[in-house]
C-alpha atoms as a PDB file:
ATOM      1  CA  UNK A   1      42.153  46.521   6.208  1.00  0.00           C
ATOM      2  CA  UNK A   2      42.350  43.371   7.755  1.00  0.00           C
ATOM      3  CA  UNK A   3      43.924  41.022  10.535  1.00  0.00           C
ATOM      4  CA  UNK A   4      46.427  43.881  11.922  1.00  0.00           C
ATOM      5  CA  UNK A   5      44.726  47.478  13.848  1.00  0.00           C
ATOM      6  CA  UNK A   6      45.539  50.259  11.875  1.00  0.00           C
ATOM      7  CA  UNK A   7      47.748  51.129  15.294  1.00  0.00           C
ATOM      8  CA  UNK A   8      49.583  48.422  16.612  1.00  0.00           C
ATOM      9  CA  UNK A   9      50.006  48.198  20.241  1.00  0.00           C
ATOM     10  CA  UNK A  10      53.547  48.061  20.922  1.00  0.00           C
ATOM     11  CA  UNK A  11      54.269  50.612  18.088  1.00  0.00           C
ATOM     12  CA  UNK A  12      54.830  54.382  19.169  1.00  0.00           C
ATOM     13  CA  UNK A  13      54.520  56.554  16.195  1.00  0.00           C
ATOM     14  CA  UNK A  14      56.168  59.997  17.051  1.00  0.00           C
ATOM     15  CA  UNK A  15      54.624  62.865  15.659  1.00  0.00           C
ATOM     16  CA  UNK A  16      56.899  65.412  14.353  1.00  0.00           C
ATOM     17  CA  UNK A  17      55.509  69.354  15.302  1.00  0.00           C
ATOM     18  CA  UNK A  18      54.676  71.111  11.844  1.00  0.00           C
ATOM     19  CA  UNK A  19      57.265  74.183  12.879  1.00  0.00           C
ATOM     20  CA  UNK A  20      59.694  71.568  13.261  1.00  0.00           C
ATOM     21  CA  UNK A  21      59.478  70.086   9.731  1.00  0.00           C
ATOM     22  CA  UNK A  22      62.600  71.168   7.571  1.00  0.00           C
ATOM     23  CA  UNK A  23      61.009  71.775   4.228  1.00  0.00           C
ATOM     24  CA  UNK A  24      63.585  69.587   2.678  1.00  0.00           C
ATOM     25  CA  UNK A  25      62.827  66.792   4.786  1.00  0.00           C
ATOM     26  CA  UNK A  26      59.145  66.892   3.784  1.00  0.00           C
ATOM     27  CA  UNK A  27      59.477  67.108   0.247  1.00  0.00           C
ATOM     28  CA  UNK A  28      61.481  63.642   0.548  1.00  0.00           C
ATOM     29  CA  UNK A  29      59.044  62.518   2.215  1.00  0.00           C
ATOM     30  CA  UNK A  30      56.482  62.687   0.129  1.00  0.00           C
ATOM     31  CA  UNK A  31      58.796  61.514  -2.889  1.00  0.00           C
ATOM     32  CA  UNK A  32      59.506  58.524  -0.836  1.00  0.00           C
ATOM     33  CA  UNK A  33      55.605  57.660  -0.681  1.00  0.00           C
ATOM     34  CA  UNK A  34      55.970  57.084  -4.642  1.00  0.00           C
ATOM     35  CA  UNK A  35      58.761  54.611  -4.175  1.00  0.00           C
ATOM     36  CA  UNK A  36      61.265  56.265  -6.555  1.00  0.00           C
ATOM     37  CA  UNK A  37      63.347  52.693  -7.143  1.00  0.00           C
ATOM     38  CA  UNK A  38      60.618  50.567  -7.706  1.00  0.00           C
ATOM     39  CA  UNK A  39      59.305  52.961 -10.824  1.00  0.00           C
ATOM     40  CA  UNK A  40      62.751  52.947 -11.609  1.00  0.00           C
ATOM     41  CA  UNK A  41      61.930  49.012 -12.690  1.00  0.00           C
ATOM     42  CA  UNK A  42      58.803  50.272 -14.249  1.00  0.00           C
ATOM     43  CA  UNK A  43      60.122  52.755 -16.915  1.00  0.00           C
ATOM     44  CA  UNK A  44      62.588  50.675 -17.612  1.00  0.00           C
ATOM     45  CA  UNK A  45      59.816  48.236 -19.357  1.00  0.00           C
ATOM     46  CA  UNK A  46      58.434  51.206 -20.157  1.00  0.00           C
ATOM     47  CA  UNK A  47      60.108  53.000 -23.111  1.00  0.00           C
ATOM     48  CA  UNK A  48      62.343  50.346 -24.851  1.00  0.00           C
ATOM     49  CA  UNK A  49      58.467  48.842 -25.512  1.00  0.00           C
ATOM     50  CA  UNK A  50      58.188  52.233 -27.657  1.00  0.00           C
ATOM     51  CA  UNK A  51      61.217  51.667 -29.818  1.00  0.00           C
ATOM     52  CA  UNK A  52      59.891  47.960 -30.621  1.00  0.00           C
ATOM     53  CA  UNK A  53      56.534  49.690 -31.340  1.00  0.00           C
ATOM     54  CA  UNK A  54      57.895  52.549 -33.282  1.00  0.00           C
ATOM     55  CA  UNK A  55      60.616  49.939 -34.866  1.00  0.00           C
ATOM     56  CA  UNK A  56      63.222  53.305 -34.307  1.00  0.00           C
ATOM     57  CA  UNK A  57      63.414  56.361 -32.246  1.00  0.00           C
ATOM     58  CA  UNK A  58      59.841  57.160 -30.977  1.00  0.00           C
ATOM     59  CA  UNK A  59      58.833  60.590 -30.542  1.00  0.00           C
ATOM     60  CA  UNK A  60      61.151  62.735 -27.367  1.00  0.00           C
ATOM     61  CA  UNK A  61      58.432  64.729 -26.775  1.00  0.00           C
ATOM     62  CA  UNK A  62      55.739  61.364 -26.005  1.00  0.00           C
ATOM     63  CA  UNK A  63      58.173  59.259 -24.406  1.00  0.00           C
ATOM     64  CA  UNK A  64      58.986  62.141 -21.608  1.00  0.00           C
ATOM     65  CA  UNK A  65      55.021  62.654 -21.438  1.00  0.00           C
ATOM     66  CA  UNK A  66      54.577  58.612 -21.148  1.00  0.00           C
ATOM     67  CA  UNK A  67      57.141  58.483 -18.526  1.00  0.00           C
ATOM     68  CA  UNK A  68      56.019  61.363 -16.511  1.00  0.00           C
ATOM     69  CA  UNK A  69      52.195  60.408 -16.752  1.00  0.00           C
ATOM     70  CA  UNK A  70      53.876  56.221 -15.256  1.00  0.00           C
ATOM     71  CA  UNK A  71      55.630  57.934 -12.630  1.00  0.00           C
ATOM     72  CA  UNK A  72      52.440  59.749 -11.690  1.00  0.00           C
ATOM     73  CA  UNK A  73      50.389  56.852 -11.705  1.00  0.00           C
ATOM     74  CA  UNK A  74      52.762  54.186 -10.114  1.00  0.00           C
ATOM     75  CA  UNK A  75      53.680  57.114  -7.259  1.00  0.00           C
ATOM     76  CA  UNK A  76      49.755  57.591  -6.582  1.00  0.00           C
ATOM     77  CA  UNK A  77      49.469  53.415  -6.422  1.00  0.00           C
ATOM     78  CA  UNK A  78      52.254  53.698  -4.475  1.00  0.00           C
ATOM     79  CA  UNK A  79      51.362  55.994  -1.710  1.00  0.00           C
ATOM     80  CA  UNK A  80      48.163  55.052  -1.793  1.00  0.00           C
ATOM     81  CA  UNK A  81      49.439  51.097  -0.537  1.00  0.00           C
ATOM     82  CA  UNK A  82      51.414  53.046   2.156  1.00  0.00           C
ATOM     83  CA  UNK A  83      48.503  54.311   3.376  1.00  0.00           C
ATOM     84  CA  UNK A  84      46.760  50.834   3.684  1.00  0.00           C
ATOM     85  CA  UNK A  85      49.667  49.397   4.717  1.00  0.00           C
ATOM     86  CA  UNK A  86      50.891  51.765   7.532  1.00  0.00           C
ATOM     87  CA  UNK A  87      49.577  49.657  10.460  1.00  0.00           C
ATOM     88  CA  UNK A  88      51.848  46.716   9.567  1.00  0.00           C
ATOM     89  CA  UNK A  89      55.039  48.393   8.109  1.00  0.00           C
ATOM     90  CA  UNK A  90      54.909  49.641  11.435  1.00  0.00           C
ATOM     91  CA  UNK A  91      56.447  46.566  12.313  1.00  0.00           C
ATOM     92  CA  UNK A  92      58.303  45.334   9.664  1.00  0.00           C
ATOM     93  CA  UNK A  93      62.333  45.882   9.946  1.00  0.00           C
ATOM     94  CA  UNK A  94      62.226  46.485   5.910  1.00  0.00           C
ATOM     95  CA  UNK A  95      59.269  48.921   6.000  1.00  0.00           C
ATOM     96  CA  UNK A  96      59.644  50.682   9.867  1.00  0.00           C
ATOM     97  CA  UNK A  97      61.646  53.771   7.986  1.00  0.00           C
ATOM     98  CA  UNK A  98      58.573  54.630   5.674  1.00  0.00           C
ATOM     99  CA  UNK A  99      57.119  58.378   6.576  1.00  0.00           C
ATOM    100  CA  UNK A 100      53.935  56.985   7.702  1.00  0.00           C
ATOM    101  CA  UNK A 101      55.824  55.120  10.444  1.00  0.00           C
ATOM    102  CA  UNK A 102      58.469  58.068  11.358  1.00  0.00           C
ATOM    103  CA  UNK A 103      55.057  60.512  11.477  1.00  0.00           C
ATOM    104  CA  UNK A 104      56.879  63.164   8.490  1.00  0.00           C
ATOM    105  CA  UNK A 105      53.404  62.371   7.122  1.00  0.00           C
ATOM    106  CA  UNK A 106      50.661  62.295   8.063  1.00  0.00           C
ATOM    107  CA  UNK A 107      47.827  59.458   6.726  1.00  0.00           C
ATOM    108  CA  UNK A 108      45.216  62.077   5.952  1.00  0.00           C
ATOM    109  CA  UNK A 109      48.030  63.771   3.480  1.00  0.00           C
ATOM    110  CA  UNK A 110      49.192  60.881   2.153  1.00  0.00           C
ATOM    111  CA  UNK A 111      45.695  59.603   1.167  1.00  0.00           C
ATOM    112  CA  UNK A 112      45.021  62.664  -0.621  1.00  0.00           C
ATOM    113  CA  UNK A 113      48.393  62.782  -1.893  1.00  0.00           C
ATOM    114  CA  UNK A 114      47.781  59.366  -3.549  1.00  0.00           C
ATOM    115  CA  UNK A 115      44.392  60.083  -4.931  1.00  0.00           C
ATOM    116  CA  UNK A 116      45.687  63.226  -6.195  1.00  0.00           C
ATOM    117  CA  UNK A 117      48.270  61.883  -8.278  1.00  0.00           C
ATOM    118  CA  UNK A 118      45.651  58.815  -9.340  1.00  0.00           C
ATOM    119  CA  UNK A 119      43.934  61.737 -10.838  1.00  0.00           C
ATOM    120  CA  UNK A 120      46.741  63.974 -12.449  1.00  0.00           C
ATOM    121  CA  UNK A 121      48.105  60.841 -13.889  1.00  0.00           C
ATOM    122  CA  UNK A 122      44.920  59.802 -15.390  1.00  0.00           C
ATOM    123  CA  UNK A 123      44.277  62.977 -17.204  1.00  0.00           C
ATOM    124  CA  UNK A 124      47.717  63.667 -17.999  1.00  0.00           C
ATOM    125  CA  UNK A 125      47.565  60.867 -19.918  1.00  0.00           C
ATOM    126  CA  UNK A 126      44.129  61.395 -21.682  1.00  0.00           C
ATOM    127  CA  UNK A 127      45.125  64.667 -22.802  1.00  0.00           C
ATOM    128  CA  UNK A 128      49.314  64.161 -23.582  1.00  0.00           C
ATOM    129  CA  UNK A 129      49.202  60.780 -24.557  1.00  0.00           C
ATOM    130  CA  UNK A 130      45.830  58.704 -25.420  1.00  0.00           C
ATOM    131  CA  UNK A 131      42.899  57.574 -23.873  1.00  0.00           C
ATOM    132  CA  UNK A 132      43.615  54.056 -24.120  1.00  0.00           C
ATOM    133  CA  UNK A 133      46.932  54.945 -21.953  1.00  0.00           C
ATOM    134  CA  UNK A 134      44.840  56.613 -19.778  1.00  0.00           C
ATOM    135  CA  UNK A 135      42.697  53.943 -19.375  1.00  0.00           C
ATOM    136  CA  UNK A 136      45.613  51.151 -18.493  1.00  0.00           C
ATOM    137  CA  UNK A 137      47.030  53.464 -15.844  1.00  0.00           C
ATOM    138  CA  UNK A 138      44.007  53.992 -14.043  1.00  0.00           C
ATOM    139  CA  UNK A 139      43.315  50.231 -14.378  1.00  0.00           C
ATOM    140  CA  UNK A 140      47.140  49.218 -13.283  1.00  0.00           C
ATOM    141  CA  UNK A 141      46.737  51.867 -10.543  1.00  0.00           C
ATOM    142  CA  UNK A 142      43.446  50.199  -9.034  1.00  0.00           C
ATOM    143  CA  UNK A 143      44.485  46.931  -9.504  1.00  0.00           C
ATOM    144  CA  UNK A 144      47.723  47.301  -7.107  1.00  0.00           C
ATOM    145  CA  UNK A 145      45.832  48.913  -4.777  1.00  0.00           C
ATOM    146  CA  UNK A 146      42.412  47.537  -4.790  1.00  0.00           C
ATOM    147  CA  UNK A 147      42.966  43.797  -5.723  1.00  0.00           C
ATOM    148  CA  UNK A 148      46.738  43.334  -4.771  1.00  0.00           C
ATOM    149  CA  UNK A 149      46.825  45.555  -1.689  1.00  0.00           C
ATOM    150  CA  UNK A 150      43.196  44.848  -0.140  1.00  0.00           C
ATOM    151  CA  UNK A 151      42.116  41.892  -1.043  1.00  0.00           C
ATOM    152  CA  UNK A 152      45.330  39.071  -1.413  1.00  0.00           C
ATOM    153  CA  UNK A 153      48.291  40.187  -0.150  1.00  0.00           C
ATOM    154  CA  UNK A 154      46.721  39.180   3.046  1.00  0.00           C
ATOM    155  CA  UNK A 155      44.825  36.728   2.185  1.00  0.00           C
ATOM    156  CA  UNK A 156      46.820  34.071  -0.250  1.00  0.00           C
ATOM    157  CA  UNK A 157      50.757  32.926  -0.748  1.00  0.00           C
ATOM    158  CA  UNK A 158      49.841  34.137  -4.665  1.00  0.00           C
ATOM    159  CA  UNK A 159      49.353  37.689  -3.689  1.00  0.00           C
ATOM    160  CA  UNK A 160      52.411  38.507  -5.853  1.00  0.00           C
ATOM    161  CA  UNK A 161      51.538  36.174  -8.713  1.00  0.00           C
ATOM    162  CA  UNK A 162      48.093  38.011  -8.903  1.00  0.00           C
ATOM    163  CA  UNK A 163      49.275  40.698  -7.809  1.00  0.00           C
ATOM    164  CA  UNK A 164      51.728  41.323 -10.171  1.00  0.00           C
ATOM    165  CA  UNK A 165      49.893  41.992 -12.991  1.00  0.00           C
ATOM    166  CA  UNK A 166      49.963  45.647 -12.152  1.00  0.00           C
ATOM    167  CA  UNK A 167      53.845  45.618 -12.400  1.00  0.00           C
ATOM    168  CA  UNK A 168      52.751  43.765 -15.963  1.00  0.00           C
ATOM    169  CA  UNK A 169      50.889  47.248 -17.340  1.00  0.00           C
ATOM    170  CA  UNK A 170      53.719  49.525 -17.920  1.00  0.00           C
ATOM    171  CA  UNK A 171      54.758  47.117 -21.051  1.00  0.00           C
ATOM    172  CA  UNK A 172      51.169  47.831 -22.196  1.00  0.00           C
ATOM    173  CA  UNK A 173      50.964  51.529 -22.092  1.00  0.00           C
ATOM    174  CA  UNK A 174      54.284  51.928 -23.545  1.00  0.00           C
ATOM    175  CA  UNK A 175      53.053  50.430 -26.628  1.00  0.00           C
ATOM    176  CA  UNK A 176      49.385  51.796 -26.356  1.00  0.00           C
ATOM    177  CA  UNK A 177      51.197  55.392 -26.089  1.00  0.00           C
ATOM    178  CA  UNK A 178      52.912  55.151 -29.975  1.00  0.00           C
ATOM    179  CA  UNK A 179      50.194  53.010 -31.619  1.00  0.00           C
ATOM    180  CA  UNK A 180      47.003  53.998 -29.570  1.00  0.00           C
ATOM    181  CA  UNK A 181      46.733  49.906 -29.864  1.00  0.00           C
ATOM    182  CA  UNK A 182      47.867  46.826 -28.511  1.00  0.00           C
ATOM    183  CA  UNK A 183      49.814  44.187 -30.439  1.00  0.00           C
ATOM    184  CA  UNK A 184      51.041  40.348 -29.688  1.00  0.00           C
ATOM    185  CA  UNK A 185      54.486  42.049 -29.126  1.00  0.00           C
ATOM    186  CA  UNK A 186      53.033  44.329 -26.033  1.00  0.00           C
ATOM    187  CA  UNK A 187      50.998  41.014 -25.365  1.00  0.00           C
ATOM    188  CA  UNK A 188      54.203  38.951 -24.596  1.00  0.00           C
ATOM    189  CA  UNK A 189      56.085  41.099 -23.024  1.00  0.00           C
ATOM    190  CA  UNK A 190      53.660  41.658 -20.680  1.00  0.00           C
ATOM    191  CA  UNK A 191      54.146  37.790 -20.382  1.00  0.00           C
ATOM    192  CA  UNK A 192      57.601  37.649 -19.145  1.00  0.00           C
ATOM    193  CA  UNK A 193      57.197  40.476 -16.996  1.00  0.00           C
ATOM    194  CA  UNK A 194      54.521  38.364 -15.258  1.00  0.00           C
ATOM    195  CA  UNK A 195      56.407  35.164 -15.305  1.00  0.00           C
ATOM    196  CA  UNK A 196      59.173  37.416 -14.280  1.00  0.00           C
ATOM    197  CA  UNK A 197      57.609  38.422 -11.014  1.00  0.00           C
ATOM    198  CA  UNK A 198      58.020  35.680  -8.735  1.00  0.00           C
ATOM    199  CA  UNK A 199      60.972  34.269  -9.211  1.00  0.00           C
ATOM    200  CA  UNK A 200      62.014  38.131  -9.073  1.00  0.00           C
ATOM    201  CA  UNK A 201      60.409  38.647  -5.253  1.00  0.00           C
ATOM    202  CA  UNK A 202      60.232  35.264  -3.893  1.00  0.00           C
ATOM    203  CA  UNK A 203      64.148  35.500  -3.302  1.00  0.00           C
ATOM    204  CA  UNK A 204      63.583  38.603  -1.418  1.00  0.00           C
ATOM    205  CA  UNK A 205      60.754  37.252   0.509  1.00  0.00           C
ATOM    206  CA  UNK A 206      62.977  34.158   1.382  1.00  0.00           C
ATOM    207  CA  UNK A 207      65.382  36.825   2.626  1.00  0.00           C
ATOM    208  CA  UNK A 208      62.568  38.637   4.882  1.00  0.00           C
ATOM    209  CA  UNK A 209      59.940  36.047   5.682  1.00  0.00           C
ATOM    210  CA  UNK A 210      60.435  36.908   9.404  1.00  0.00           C
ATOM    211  CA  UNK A 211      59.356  40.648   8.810  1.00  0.00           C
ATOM    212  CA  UNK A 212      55.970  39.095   6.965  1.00  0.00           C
ATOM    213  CA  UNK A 213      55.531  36.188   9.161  1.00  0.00           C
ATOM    214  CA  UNK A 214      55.319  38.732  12.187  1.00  0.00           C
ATOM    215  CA  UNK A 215      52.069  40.455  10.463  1.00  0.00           C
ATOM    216  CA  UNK A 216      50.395  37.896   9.410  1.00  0.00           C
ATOM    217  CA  UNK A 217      51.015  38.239   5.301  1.00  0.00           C
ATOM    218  CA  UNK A 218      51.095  34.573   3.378  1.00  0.00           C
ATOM    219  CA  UNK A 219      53.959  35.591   1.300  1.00  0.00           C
ATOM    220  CA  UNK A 220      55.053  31.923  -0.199  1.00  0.00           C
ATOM    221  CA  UNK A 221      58.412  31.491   1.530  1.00  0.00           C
ATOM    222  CA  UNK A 222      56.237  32.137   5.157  1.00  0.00           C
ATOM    223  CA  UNK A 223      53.659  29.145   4.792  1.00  0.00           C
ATOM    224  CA  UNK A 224      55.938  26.786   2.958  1.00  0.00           C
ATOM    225  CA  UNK A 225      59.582  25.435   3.046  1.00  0.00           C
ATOM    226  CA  UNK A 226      62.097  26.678   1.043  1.00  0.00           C
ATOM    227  CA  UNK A 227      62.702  23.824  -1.265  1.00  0.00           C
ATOM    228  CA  UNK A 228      59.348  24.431  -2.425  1.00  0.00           C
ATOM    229  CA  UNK A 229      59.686  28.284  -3.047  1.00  0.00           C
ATOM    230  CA  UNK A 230      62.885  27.380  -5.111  1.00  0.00           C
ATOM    231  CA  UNK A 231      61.083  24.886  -7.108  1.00  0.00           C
ATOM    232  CA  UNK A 232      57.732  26.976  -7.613  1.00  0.00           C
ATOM    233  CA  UNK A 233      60.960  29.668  -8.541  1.00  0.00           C
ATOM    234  CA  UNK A 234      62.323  27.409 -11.182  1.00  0.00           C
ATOM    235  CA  UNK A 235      59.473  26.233 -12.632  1.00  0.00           C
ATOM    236  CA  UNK A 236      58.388  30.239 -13.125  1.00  0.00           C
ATOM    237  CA  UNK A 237      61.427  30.840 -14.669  1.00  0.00           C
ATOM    238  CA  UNK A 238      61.645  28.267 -17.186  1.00  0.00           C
ATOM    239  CA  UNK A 239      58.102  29.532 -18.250  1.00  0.00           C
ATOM    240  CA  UNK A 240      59.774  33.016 -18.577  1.00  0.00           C
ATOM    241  CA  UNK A 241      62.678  32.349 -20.689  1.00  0.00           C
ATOM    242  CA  UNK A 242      60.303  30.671 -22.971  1.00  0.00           C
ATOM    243  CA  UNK A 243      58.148  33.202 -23.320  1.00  0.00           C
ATOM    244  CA  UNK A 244      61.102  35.601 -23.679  1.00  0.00           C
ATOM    245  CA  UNK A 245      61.728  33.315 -26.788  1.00  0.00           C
ATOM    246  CA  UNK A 246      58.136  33.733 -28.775  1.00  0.00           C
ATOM    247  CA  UNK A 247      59.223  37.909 -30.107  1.00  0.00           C
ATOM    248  CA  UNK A 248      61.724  36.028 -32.500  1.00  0.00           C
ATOM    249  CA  UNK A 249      59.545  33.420 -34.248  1.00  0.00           C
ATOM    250  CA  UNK A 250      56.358  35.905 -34.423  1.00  0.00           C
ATOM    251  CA  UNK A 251      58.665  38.570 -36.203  1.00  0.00           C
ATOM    252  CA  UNK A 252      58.974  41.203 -33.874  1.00  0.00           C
ATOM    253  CA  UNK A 253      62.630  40.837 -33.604  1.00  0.00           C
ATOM    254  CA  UNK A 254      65.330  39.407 -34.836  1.00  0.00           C
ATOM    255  CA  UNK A 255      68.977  38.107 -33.756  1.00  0.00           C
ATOM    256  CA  UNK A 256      70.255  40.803 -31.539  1.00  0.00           C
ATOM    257  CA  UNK A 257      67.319  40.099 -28.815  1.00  0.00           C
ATOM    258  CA  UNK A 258      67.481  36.630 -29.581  1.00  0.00           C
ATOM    259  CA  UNK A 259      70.809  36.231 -28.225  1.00  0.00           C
ATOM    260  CA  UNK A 260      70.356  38.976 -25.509  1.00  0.00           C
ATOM    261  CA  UNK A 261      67.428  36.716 -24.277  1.00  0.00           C
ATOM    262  CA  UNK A 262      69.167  33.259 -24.251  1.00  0.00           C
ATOM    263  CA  UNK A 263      72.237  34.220 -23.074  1.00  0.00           C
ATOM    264  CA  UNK A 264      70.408  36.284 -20.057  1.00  0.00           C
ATOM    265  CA  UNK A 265      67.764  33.784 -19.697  1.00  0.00           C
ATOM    266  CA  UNK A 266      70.215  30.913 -19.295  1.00  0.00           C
ATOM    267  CA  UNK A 267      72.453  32.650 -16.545  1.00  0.00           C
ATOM    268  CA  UNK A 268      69.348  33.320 -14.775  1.00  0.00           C
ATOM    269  CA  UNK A 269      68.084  29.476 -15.419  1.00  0.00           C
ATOM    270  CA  UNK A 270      71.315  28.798 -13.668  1.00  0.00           C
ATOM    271  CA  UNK A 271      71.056  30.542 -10.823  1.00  0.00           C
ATOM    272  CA  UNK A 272      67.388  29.553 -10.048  1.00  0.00           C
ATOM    273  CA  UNK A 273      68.850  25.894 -10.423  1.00  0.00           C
ATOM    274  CA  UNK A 274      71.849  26.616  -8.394  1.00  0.00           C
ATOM    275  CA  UNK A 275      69.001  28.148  -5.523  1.00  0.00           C
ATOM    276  CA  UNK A 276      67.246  25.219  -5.729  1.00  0.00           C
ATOM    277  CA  UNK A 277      69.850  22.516  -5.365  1.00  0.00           C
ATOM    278  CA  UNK A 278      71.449  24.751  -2.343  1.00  0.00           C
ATOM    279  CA  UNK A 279      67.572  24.462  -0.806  1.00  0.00           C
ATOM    280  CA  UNK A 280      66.846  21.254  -1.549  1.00  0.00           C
ATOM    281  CA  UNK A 281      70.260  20.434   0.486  1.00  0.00           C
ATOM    282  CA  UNK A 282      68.816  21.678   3.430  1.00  0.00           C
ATOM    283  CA  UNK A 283      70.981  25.410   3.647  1.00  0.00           C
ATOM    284  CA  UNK A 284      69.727  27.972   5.636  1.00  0.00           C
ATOM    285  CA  UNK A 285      70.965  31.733   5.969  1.00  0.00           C
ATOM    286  CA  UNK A 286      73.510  33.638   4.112  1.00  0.00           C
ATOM    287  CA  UNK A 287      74.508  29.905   2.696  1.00  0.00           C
ATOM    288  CA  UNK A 288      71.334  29.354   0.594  1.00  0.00           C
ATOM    289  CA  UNK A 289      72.417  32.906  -1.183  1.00  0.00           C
ATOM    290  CA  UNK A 290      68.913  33.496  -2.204  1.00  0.00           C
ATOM    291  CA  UNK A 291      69.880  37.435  -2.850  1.00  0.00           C
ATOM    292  CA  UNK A 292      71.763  36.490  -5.814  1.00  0.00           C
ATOM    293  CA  UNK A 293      68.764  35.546  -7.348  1.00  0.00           C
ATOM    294  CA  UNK A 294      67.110  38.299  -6.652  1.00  0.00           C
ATOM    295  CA  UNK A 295      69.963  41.109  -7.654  1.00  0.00           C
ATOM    296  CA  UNK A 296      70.262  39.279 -11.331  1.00  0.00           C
ATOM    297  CA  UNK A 297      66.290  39.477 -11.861  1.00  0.00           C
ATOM    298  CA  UNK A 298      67.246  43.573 -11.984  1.00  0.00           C
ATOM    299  CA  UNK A 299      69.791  42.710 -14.022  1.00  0.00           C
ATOM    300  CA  UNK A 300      68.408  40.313 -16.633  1.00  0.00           C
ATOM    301  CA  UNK A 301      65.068  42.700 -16.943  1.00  0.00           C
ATOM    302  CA  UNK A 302      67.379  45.536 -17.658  1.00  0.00           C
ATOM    303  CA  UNK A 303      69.323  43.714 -20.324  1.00  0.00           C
ATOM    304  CA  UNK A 304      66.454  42.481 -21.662  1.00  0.00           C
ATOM    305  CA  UNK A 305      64.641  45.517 -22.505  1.00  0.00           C
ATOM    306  CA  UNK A 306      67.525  47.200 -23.584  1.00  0.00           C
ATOM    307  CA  UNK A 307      67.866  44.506 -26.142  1.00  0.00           C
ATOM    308  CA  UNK A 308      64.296  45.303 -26.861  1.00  0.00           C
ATOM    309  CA  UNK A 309      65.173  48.793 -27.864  1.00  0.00           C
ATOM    310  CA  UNK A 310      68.362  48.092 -29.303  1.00  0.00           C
ATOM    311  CA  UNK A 311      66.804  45.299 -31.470  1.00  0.00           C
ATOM    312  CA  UNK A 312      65.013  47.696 -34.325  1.00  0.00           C
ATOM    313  CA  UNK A 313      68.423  49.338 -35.426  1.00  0.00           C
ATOM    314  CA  UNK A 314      70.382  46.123 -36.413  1.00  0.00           C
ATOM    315  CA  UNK A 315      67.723  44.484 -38.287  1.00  0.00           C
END
């Protein structure tokens, strides 16, 4: 850890007696230190990826095993950058709810919480789905914590372009679970997730850049203006929908995703445009709208993939 104690002054943390625990309450608790909605994004990559690779309905019983062994993995990442991160969601307004804060757990159970499930997750896959699959898990896993979480998220304003590349992964061990392989397909996909990325957070950091500024994390939209996060935001986008585009030409799918992707991509070009131009007027607060940037990036990844997955059975 760096920069911030591990304890903040300022910041009581109030521990909750172990009689006084409702079982319940617990149990959430520790769900919560996977981050249930963010893996929600993660599977979503996850299995339409297998259609595309199985061009049709991929196995039930290996997409339930894929998707248990990512929720396993991303959870353990997860808790595990709760754990590092405890001393300064301490005192962010976003973070200040997590159950390292409130005390329902404690940091010597979540640590071994997280490298428990880093460890489940990793064999769960060697033995239910492949090696290779095993192999990108445990490398997603220790990227997010080891290169996003300790080394640049405070450190650089491109933590989450680097950073990212863990969110990236999921596309990869979808197809690495049905073809024990990786293809050009998996390849670009992993692409737009990673163009995807910024322009995805940056909206939300624009949104909570007081929370970050306060601990000292170089998110973009805390060491520069907001005209330049909306340009850096349209200039990431434009590289997506591109790169959305290249499936279609290379023969992995045909006119179904096609128009999913343009149609998507443009109404998302559009709104990172209409960000920009509301920036570069000089708009600050709930005028520069940056939130509906950021709600259509859930939107347009969700459509997307869906198209993916849709895209075998009208070709």
């Amino acid at each position: 850890m760096t920069a911030v104690e591990s304890r903040p002054a300022g910041v009581v943390q109030t521990p909750i007696p172990g009689g006084r625990r409702p079982l319940r309450a617990r149990v959430l608790a520790f769900v919560a230190l996977t981050k249930p909605r963010i893996i929600e994004l993660l599977l979503i990559t996850t299995v339409p990826v297998m259609f595309l690779a199985t061009q049709g309905v991929p196995n039930l019983w290996l997409v339930v095993t894929t998707c248990v062994g990512g929720y396993l993995s991303a959870g353990g990442a997860n808790a595990l950058n709760m754990y590092i991160d405890r001393d300064i969601d301490a005192l962010m307004d976003r973070t200040s709810q997590r159950p390292l804060v409130t005390g329902m757990v404690s940091p010597r159970e979540c640590l071994a919480f997280g490298f428990t499930l880093a460890v489940v997750s990793t064999l769960w896959f060697g033995l239910l789905v492949n090696w290779l699959s095993a192999a990108l898990s445990l490398g997603a896993l220790l990227f997010y914590v080891v290169v996003y979480t300790m080394i640049l998220k405070r450190r650089t304003s491109q933590n989450i372009v680097w950073g990212g590349i863990a969110g990236c992964m999921p596309v990869l061990i979808g197809w690495s679970a049905v073809t024990d392989s990786v293809s050009w397909a998996a390849v670009i996909l992993f692409l737009v997730i990673f163009f995807w990325t910024p322009p995805h957070y940056w909206p939300l950091s624009m949104k909570v850049k007081d929370d970050y500024a306060r601990v000292g994390v170089p998110m973009l939209p805390v060491v520069a203006s907001n005209r330049v996060v909306a340009r850096q935001i349209v200039a990431y986008s434009w590289v997506m929908v591109a790169v959305s585009l290249l499936l279609t030409p290379l023969g992995y799918t045909g006119w179904f995703y096609t128009s999913v992707a343009l149609v998507a991509g443009g109404y998302w070009l559009w709104e990172a445009h209409g960000l920009q131009s509301r920036a570069k007027s000089g708009v600050t607060g709930a005028k520069l709208k940056e939130m509906r940037l950021f709600h259509w990036s859930i939107t347009y990844v969700s459509l997307l993939f869906v198209a993916v997955a849709v895209d075998p059975f009208l070709r």
